[in-house]
N, C-alpha and C. Protein backbone atom coordinates (compact mmCIF):
# COMPACT_ATOMS: atom_id res chain seq x y z
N UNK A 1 0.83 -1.19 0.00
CA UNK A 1 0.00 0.00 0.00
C UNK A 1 0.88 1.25 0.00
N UNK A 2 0.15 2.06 -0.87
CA UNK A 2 1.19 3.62 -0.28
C UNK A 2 0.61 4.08 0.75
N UNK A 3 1.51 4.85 1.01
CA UNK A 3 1.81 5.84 2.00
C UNK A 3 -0.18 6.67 2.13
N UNK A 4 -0.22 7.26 1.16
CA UNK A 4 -1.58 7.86 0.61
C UNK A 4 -2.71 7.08 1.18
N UNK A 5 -2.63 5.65 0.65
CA UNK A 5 -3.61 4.68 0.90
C UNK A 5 -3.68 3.90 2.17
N UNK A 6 -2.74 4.17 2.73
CA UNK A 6 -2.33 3.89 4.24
C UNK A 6 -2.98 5.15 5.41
N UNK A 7 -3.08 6.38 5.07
CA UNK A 7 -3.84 7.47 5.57
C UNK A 7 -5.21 7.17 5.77
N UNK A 8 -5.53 7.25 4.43
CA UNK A 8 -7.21 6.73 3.95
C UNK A 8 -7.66 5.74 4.89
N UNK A 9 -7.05 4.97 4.92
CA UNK A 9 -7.17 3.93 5.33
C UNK A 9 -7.46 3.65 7.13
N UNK A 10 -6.71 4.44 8.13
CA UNK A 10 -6.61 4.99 8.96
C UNK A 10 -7.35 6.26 9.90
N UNK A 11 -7.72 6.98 8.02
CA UNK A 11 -8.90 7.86 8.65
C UNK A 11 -10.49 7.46 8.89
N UNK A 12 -10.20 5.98 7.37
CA UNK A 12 -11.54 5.28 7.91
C UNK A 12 -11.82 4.97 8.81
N UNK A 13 -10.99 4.14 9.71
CA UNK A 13 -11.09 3.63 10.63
C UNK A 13 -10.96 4.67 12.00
N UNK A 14 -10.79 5.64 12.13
CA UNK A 14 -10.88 6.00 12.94
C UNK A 14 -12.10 7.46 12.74
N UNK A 15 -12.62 7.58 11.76
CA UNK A 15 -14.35 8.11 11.45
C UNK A 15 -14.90 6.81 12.21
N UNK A 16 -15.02 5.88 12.00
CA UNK A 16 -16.01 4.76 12.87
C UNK A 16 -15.59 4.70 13.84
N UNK A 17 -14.26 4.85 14.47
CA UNK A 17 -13.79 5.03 16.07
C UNK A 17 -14.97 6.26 16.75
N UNK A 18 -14.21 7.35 15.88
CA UNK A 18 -15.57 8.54 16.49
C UNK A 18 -16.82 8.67 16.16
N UNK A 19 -17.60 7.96 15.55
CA UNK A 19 -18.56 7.67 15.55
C UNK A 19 -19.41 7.06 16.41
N UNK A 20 -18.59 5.65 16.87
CA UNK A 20 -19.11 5.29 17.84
C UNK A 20 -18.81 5.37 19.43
N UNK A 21 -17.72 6.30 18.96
CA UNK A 21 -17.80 6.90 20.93
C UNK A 21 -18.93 8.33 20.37
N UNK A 22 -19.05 8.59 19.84
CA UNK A 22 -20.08 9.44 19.89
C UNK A 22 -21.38 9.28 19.92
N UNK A 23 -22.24 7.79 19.47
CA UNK A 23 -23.33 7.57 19.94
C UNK A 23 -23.58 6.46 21.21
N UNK A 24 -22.26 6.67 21.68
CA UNK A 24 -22.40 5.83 22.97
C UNK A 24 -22.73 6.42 23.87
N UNK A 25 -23.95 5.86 24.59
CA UNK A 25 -25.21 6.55 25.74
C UNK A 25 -24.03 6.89 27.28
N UNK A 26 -24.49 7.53 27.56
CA UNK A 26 -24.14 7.54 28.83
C UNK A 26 -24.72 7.32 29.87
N UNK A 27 -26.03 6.32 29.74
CA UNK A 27 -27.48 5.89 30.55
C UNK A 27 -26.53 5.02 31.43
N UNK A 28 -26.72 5.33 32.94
CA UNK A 28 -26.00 4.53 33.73
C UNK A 28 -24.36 4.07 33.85
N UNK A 29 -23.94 4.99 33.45
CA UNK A 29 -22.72 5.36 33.50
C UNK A 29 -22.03 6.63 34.85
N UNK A 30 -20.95 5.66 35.20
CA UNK A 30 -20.60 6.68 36.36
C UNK A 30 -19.58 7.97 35.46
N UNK A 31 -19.59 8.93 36.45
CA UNK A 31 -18.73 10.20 36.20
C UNK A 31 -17.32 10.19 35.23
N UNK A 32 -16.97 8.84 36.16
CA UNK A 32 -15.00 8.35 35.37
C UNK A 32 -15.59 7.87 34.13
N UNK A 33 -16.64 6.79 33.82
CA UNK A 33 -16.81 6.31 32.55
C UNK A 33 -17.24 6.79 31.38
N UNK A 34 -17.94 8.18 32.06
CA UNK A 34 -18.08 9.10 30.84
C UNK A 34 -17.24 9.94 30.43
N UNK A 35 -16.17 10.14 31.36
CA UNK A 35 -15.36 11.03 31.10
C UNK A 35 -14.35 10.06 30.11
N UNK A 36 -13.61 9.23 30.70
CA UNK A 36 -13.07 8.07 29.69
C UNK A 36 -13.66 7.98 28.95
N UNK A 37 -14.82 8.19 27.79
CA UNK A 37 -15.70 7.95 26.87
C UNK A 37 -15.04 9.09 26.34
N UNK A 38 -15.03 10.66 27.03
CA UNK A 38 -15.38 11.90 25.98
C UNK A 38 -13.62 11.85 26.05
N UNK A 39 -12.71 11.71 27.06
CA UNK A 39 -11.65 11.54 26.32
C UNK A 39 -11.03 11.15 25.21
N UNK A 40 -11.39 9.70 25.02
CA UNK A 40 -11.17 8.58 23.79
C UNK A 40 -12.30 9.48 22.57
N UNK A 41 -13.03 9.84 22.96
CA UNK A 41 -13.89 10.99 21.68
C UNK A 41 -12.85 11.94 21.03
N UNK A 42 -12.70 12.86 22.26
CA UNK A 42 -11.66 14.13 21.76
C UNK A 42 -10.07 14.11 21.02
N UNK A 43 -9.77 12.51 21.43
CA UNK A 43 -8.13 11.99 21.05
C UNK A 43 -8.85 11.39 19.92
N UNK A 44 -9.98 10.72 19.34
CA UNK A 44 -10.16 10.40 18.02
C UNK A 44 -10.40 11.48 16.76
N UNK A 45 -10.83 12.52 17.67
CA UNK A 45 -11.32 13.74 16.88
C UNK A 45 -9.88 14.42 16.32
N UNK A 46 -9.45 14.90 17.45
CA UNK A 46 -7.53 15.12 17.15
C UNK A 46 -7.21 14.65 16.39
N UNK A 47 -7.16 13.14 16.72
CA UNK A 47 -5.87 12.00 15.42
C UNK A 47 -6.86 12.16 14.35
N UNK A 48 -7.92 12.27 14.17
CA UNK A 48 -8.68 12.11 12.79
C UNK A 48 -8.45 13.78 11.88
N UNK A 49 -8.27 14.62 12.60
CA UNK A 49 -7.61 16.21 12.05
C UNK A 49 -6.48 16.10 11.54
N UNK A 50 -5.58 15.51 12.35
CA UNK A 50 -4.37 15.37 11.84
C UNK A 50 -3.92 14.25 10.51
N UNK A 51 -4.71 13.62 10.58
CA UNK A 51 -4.59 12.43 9.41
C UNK A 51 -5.16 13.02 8.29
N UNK A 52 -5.90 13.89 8.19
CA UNK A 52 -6.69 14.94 7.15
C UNK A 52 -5.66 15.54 6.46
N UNK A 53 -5.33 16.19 7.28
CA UNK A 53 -3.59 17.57 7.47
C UNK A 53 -2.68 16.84 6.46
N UNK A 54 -2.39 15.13 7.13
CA UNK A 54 -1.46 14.50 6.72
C UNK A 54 -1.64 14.79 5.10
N UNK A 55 -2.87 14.17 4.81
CA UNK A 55 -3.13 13.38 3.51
C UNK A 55 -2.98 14.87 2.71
N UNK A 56 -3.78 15.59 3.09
CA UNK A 56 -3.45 17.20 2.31
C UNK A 56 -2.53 17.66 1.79
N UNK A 57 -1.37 17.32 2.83
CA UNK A 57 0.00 18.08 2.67
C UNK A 57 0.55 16.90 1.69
N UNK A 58 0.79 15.41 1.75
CA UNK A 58 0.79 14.99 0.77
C UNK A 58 0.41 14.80 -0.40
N UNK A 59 -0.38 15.61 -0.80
CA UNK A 59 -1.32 15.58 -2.24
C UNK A 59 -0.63 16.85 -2.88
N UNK A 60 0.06 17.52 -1.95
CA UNK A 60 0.65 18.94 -2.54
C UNK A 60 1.57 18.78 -3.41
């Protein structure tokens, strides 16, 4: 695989990472487990910006 297709590839997978910490309920969930939820949200959101960035700057 290239480099290119190795991004793609990575950003897919981590769009369905944040996806599904994002429709995960917080019904009966304590304080730490939601917070560990919106963490692992905000670090998928990050790495998924930056893998964007990546692929961009390589297309230049």
């Amino acid at each position: 695989m290239t480099r290119n297709q190795n991004i793609r590839q990575e950003i897919r997978h981590q769009l369905a990472v944040q996806n599904h910490l994002g429709a995960c309920t917080t019904t009966g969930k304590s304080d730490k487990e939601i917070a560990h939820i919106d963490e692992r949200f905000f670090l998928a959101c990050e790495k998924l910006e930056a893998l964007q960035a990546g692929l961009k700057r390589s297309k230049k």
